[in-house]
C-alpha atoms as a PDB file:
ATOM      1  CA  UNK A   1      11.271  15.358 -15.096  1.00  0.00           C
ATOM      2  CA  UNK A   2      12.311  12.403 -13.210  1.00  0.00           C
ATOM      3  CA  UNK A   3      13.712  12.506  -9.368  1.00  0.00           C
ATOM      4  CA  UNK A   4      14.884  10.201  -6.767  1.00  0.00           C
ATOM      5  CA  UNK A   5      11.820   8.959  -4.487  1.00  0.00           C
ATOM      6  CA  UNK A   6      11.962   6.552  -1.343  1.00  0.00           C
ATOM      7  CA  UNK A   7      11.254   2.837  -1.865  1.00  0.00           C
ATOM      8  CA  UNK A   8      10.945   2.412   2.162  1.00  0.00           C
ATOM      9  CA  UNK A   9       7.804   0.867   3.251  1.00  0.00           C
ATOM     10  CA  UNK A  10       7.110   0.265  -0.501  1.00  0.00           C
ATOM     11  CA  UNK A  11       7.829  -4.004  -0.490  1.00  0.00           C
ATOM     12  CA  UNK A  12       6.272  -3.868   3.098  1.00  0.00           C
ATOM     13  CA  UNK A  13       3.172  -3.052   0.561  1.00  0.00           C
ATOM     14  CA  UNK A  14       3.522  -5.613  -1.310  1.00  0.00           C
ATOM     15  CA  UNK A  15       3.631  -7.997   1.269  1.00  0.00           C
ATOM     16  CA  UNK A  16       0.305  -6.799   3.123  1.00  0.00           C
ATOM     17  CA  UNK A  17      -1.124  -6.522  -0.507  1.00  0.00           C
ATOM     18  CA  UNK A  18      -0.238 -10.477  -1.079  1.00  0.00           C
ATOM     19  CA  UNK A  19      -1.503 -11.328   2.240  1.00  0.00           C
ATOM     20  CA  UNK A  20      -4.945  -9.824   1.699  1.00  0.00           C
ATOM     21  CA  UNK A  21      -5.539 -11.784  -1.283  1.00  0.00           C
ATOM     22  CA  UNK A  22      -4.916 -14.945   0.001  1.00  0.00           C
ATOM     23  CA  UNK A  23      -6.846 -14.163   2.815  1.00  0.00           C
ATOM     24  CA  UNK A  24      -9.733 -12.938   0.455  1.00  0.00           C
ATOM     25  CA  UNK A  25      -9.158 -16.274  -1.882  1.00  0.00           C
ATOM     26  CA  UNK A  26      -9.133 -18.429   1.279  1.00  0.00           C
ATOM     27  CA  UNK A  27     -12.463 -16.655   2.652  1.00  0.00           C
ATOM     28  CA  UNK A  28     -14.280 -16.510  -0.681  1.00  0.00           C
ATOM     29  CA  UNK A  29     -13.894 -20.452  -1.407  1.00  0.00           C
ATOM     30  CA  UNK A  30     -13.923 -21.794   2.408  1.00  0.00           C
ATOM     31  CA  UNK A  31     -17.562 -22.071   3.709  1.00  0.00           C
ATOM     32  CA  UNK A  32     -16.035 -21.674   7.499  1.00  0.00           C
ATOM     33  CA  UNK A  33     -15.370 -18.292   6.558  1.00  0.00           C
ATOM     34  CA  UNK A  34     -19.080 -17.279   6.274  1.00  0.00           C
ATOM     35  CA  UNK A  35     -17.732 -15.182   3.446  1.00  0.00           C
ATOM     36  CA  UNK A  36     -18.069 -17.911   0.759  1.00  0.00           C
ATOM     37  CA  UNK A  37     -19.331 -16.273  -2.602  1.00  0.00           C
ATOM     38  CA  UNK A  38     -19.390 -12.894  -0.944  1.00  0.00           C
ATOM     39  CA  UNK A  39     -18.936 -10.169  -3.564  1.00  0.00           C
ATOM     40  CA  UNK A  40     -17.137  -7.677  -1.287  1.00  0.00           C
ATOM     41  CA  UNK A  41     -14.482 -10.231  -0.797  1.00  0.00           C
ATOM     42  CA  UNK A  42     -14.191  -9.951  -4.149  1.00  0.00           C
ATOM     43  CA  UNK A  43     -13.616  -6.355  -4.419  1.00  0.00           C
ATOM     44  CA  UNK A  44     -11.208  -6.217  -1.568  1.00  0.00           C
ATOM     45  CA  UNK A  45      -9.619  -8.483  -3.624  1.00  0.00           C
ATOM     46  CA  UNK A  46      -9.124  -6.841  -6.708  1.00  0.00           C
ATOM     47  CA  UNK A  47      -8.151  -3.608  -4.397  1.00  0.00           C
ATOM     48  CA  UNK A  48      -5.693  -5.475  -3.105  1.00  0.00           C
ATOM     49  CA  UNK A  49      -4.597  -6.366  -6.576  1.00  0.00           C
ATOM     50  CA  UNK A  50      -4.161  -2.987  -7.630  1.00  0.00           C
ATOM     51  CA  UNK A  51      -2.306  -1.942  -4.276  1.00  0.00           C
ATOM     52  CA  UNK A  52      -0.057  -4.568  -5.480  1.00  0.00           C
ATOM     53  CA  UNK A  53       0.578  -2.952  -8.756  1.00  0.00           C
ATOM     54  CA  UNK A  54       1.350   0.283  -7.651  1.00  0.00           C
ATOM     55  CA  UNK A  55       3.681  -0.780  -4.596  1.00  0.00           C
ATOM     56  CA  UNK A  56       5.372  -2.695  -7.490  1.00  0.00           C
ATOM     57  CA  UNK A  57       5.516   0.379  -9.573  1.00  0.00           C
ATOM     58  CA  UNK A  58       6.775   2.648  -6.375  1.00  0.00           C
ATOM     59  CA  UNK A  59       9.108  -0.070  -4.764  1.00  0.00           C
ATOM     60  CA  UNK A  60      10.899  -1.066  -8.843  1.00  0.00           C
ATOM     61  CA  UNK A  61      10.904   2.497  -9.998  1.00  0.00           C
ATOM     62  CA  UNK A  62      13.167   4.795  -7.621  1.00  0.00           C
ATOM     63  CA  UNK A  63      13.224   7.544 -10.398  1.00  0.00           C
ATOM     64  CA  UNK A  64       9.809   8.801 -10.694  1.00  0.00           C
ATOM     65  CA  UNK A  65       7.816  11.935 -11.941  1.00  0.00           C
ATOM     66  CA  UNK A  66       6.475  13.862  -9.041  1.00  0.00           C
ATOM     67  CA  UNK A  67       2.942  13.156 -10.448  1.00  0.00           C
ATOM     68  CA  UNK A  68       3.056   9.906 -10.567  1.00  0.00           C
ATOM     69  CA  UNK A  69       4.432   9.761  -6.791  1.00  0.00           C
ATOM     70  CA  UNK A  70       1.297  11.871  -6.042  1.00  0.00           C
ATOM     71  CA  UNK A  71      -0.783   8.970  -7.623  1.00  0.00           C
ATOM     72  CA  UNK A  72       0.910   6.228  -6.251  1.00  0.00           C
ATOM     73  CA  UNK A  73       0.864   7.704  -2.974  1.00  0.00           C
ATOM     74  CA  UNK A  74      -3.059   9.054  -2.660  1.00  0.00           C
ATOM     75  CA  UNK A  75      -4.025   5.548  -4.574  1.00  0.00           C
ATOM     76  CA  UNK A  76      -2.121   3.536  -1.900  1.00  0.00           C
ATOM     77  CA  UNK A  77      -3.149   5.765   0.897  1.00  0.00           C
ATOM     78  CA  UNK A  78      -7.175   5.418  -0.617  1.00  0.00           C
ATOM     79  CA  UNK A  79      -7.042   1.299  -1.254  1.00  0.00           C
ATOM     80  CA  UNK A  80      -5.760   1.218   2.343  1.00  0.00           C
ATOM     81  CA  UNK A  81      -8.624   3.155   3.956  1.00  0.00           C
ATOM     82  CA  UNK A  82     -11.136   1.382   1.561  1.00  0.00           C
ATOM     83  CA  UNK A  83     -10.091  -1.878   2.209  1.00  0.00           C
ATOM     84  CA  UNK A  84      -9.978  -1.307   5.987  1.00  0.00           C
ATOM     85  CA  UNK A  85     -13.624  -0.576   6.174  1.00  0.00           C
ATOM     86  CA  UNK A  86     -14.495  -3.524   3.653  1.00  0.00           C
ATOM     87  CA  UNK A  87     -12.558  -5.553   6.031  1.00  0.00           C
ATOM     88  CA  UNK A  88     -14.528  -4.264   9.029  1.00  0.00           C
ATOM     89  CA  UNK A  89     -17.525  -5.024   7.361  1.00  0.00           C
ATOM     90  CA  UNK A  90     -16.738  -8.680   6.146  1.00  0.00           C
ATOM     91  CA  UNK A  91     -15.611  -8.964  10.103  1.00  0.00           C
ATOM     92  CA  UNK A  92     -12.268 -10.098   9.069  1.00  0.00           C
ATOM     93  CA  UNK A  93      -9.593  -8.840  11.573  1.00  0.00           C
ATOM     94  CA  UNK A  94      -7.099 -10.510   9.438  1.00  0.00           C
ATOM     95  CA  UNK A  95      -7.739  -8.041   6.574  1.00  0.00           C
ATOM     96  CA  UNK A  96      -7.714  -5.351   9.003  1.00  0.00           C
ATOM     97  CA  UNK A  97      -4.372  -6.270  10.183  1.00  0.00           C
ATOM     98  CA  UNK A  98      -2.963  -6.723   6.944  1.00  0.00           C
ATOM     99  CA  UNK A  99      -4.263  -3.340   6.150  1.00  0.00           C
ATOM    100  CA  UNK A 100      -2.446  -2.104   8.878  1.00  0.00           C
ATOM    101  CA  UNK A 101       0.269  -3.798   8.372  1.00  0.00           C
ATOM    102  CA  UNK A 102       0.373  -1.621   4.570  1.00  0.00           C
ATOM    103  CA  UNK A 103      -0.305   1.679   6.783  1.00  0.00           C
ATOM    104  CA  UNK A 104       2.938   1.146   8.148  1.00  0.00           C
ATOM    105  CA  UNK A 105       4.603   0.656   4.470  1.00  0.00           C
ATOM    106  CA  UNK A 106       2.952   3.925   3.488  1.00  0.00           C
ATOM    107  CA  UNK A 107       3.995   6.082   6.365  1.00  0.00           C
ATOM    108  CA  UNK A 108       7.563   4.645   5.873  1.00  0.00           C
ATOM    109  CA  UNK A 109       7.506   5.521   2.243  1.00  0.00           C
ATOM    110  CA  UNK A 110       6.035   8.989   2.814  1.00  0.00           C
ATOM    111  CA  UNK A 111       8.245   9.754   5.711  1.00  0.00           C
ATOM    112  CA  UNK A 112      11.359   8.646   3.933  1.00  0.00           C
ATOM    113  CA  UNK A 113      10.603  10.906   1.306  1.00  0.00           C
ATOM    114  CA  UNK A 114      10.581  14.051   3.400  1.00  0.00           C
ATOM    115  CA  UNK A 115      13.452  12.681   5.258  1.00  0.00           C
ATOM    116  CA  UNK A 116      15.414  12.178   1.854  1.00  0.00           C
ATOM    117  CA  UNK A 117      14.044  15.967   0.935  1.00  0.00           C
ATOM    118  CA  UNK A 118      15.467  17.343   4.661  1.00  0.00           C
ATOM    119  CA  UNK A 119      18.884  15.793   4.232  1.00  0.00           C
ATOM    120  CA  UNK A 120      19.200  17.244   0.548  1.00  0.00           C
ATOM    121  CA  UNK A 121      18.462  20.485   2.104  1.00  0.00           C
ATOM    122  CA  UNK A 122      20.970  20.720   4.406  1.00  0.00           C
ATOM    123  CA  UNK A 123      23.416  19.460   2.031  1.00  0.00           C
ATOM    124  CA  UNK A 124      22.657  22.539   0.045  1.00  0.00           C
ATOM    125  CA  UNK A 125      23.024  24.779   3.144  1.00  0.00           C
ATOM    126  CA  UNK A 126      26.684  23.324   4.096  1.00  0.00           C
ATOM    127  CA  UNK A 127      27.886  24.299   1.021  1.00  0.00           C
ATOM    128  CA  UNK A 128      27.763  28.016   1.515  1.00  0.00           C
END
């Protein structure tokens, strides 16, 4: 069974997903970087690649299973602390930030859904 689930925060994703992997292309081919070949570049890469995907999924589908919200959402949450650290490690504030950046997009999304969940509460409570 389908529901309604917040797209807040969901494009704000997106757009820290796109920004880490032009920041990971950039680092990976530019020997200023220090990061040239590296293969965790790489794999913050393709994380970022598949944060894209399922922002995509959360921010174009509105009417979603509660399961696959509970993916979507631990997935997210999981790239975001995973690619963090990476980022820490490469020494690359700029995937930090953009990390950060998709920390805010998640708490939006999550908090808009309980928001969403309150106000269809108390709609059900005026009625009586």
């Amino acid at each position: 069974m389908t529901q309604p689930h917040s797209t807040r925060g969901a494009w704000l994703i997106v757009l820290a997903s796109l920004i880490v992997i032009a920041i990971c292309v950039y680092d990976y081919y530019t020997p200023e970087s220090g990061l040239i070949g590296a293969g965790g570049v790489i794999l913050v890469a393709g994380a970022a690649g598949l944060m894209l995907l399922a922002a995509l999924a959360m921010a174009r589908m509105p009417n979603r299973s509660s399961s696959l919200q509970t993916f979507l959402v631990v997935s997210i949450i999981l790239d975001i602390i995973g690619s963090s650290v990476a980022g820490y490690f490469l020494e690359s504030p700029v995937i930090m930030a953009a990390e950060a950046l998709a920390l805010i997009g998640w708490l939006m999304n999550v908090i808009g859904n309980a928001a969403d969940r309150s106000v269809e509460t108390d709609e059900v409570e005026d009625e009586d």
